[in-house]
N, C-alpha and C. Protein backbone atom coordinates (compact mmCIF):
# COMPACT_ATOMS: atom_id res chain seq x y z
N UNK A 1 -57.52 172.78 -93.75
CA UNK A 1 -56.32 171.99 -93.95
C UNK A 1 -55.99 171.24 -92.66
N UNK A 2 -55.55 170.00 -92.78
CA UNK A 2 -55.94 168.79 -91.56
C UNK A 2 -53.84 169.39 -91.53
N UNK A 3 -53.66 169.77 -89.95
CA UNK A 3 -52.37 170.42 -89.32
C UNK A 3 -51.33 169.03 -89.29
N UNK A 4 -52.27 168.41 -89.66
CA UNK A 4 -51.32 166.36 -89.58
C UNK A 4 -50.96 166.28 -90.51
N UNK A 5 -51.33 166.85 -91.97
CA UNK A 5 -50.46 166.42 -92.94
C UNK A 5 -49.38 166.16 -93.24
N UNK A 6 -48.63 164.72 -93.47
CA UNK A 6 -47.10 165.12 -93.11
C UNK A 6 -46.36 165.23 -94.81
N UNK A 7 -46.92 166.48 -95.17
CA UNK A 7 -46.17 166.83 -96.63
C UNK A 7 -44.90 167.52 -96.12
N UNK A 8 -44.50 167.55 -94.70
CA UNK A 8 -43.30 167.73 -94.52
C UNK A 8 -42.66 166.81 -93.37
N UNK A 9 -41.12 166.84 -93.23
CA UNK A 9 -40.26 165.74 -92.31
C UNK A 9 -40.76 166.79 -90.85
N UNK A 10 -40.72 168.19 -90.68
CA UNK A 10 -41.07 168.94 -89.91
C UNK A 10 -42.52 168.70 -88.61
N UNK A 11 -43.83 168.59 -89.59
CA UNK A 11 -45.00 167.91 -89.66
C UNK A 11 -45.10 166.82 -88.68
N UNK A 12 -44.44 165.69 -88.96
CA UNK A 12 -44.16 164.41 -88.92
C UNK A 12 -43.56 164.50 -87.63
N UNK A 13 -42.39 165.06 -87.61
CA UNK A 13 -41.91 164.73 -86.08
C UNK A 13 -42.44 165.77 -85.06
N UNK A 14 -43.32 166.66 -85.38
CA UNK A 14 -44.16 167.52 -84.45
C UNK A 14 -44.79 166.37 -84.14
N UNK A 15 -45.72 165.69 -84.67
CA UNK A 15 -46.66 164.83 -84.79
C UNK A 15 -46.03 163.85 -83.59
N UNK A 16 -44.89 163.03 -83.88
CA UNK A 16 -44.37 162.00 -82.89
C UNK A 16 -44.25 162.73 -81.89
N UNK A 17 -43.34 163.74 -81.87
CA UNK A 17 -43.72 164.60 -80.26
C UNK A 17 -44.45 164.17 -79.53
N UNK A 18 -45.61 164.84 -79.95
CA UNK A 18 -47.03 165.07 -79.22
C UNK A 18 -47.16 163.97 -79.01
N UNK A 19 -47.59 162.15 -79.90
CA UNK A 19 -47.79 161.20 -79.38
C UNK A 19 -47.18 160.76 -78.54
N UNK A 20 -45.33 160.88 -78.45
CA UNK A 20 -44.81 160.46 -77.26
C UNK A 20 -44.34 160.66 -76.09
N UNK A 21 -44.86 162.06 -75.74
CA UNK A 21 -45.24 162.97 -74.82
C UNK A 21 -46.60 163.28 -74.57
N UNK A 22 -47.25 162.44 -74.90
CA UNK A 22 -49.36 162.81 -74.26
C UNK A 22 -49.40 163.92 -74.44
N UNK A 23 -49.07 164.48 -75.26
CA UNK A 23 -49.76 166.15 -75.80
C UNK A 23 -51.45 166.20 -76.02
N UNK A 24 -52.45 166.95 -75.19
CA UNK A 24 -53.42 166.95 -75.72
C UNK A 24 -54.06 168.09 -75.89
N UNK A 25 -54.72 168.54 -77.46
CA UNK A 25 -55.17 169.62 -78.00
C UNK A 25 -56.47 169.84 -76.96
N UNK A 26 -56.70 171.15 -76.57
CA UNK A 26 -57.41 171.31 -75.68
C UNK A 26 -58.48 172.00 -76.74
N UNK A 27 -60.16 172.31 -76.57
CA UNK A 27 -60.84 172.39 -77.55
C UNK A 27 -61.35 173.85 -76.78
N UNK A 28 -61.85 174.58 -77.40
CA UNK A 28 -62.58 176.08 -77.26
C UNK A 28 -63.38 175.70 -76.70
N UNK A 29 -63.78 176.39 -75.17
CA UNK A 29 -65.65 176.00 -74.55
C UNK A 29 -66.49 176.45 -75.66
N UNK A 30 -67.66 176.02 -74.90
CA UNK A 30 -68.96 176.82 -75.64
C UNK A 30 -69.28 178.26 -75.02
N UNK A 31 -68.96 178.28 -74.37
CA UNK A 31 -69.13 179.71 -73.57
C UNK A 31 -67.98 180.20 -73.72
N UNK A 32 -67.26 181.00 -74.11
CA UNK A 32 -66.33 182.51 -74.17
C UNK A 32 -65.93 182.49 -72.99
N UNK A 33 -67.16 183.00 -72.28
CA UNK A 33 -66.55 183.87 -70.63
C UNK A 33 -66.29 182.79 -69.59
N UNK A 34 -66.54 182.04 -69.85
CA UNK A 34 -66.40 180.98 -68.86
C UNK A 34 -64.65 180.98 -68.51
N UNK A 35 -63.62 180.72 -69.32
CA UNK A 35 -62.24 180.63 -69.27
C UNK A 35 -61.54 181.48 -70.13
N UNK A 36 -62.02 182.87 -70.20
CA UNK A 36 -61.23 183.83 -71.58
C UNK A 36 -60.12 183.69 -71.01
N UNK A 37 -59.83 184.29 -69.89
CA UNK A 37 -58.49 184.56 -69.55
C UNK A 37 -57.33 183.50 -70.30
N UNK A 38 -57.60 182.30 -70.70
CA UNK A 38 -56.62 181.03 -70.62
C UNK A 38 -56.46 181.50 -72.22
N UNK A 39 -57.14 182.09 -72.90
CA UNK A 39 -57.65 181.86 -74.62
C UNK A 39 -57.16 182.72 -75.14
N UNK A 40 -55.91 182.32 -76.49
CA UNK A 40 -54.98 183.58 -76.67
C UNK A 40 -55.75 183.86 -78.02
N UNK A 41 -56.19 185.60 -78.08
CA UNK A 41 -57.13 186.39 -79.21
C UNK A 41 -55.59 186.78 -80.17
N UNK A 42 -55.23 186.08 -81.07
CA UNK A 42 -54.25 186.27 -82.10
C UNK A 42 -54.52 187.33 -82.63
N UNK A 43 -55.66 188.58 -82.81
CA UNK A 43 -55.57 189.66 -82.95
C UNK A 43 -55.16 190.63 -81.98
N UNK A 44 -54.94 190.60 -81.01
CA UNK A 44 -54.28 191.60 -80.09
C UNK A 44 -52.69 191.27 -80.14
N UNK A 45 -52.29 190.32 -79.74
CA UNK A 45 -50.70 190.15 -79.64
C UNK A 45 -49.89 188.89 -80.45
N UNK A 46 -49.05 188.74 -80.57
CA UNK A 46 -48.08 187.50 -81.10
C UNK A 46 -47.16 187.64 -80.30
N UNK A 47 -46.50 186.06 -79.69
CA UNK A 47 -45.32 185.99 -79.29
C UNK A 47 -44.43 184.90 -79.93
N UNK A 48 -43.30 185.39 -80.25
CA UNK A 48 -42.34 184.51 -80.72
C UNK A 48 -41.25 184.34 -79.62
N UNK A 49 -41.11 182.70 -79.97
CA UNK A 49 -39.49 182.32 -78.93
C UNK A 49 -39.11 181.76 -79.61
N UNK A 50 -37.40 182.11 -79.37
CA UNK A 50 -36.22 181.67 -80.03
C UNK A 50 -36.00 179.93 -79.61
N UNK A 51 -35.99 179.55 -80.34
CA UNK A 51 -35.52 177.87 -80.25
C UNK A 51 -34.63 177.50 -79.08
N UNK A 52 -33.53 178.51 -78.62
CA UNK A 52 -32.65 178.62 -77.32
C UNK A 52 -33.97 178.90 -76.57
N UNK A 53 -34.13 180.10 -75.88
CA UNK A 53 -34.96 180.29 -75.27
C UNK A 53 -36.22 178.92 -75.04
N UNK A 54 -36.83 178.67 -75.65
CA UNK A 54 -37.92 177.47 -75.70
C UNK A 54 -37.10 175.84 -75.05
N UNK A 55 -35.71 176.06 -76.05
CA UNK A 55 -35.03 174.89 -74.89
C UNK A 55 -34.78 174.59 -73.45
N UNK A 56 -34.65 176.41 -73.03
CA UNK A 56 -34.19 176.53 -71.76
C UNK A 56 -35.47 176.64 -70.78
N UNK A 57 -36.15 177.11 -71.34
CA UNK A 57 -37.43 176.94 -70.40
C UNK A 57 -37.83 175.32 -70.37
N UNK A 58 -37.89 174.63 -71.36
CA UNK A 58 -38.47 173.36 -71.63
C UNK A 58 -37.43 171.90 -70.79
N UNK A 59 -35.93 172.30 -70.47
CA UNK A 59 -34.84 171.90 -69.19
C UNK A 59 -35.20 172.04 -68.33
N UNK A 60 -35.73 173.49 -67.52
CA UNK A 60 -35.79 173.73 -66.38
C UNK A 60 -36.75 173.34 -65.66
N UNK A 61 -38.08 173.47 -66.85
CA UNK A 61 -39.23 173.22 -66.11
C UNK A 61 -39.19 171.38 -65.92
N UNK A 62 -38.32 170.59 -66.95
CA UNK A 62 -38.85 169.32 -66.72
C UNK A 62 -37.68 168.59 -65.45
N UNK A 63 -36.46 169.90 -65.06
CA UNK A 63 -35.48 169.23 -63.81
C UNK A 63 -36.44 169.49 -62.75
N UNK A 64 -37.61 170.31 -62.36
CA UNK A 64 -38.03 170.97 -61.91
C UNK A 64 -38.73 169.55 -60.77
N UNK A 65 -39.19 168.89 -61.64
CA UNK A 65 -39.95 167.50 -60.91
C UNK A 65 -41.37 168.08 -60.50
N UNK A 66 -41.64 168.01 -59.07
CA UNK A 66 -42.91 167.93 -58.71
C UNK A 66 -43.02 169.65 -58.21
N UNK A 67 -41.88 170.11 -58.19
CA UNK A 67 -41.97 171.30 -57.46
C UNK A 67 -41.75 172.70 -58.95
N UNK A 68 -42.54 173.82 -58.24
CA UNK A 68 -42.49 174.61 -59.36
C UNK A 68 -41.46 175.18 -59.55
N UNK A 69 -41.11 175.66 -60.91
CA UNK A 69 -39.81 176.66 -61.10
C UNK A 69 -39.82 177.91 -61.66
N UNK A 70 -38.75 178.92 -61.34
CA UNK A 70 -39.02 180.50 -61.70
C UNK A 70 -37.98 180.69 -62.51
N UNK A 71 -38.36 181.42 -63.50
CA UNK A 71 -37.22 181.66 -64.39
C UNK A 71 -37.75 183.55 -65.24
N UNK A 72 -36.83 183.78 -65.57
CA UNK A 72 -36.80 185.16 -66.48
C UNK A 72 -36.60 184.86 -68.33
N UNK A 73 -37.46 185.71 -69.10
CA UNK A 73 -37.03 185.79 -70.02
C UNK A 73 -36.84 186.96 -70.61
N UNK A 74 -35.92 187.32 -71.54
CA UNK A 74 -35.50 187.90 -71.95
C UNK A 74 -35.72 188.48 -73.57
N UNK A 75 -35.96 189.96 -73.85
CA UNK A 75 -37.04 189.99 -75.05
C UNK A 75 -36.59 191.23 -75.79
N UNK A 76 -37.60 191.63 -76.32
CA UNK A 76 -37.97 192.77 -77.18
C UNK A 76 -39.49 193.27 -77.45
N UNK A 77 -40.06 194.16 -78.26
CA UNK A 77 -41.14 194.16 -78.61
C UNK A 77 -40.89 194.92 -79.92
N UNK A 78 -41.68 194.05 -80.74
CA UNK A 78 -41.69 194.75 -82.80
C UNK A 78 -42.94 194.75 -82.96
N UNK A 79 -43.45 196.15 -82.67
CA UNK A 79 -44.85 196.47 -83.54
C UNK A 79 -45.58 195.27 -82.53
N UNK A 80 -46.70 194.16 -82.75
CA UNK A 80 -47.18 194.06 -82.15
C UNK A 80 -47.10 192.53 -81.80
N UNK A 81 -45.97 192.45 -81.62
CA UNK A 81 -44.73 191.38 -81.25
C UNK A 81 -44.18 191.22 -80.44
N UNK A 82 -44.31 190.24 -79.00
CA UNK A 82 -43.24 190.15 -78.11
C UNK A 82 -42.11 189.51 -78.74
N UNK A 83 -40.84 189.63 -78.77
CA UNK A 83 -39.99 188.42 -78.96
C UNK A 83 -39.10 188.34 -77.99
N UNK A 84 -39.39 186.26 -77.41
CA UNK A 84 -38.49 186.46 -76.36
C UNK A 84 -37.15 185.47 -76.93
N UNK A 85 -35.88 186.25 -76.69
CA UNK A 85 -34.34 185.88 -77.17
C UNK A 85 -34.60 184.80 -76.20
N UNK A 86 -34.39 184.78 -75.08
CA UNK A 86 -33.42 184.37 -74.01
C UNK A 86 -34.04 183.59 -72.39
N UNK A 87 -33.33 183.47 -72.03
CA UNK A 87 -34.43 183.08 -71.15
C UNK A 87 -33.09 182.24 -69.77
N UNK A 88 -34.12 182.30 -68.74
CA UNK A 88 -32.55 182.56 -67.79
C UNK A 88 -33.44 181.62 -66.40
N UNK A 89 -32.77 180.95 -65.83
CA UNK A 89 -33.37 179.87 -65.24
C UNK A 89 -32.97 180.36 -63.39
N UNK A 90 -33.33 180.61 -62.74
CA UNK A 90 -33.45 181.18 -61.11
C UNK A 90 -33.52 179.96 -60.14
N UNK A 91 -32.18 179.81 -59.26
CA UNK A 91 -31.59 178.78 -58.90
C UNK A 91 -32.39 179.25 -57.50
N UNK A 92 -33.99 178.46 -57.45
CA UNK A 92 -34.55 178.66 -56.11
C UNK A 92 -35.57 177.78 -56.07
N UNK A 93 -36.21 177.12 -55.10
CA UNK A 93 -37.01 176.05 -54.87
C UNK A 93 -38.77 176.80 -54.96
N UNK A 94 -39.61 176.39 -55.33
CA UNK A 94 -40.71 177.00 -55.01
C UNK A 94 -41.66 177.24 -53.69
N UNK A 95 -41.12 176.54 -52.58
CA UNK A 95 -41.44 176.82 -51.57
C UNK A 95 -41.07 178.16 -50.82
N UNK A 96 -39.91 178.38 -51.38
CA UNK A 96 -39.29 179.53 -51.41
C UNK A 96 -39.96 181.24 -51.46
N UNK A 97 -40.86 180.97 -52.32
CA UNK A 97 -41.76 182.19 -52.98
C UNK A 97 -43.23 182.19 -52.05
N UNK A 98 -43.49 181.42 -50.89
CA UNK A 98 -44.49 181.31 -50.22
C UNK A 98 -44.86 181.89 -48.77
């Protein structure tokens, strides 16, 4: 099933997103071991974020500019489920942490 279909309004503006933000789908190597670490195995874990949470990370990191930013989130775990509520933004420069 082609993930572009826009049989929904949902679909559709995922879709504009990505085009008007240079979103680009990154593809699986041919080799495994080469970059596992980066490659999430959907049989070991799931994580869900709350729409708040995903906002607040998605503010901070883009006031953030050229320099990095630290933040906390805030969670639970269900069976074999992170879920993160919350998420909390740390008023410090990244040079800071060096």
């Amino acid at each position: 099933m082609d993930p572009y279909s826009f049989s929904s309004s949902a679909a559709m503006a995922q879709k504009m997103w990505e085009l008007e933000n240079n979103i680009m789908t990154m593809e699986t190597p041919a080799s495994s071991e080469s970059d596992a670490i980066f490659f999430y195995d959907e049989a070991v874990q799931r994580v869900k974020v709350s729409v708040l949470a995903l906002l607040k990370m998605v503010v901070h990191a883009r006031s953030g500019g050229t320099i990095e930013v630290m933040g906390l989130m805030q969670g639970k775990s269900d069976g074999d489920a992170i879920i993160v509520i919350d998420a909390f933004a740390l008023p410090i420069e990244g040079t800071e942490t060096r």
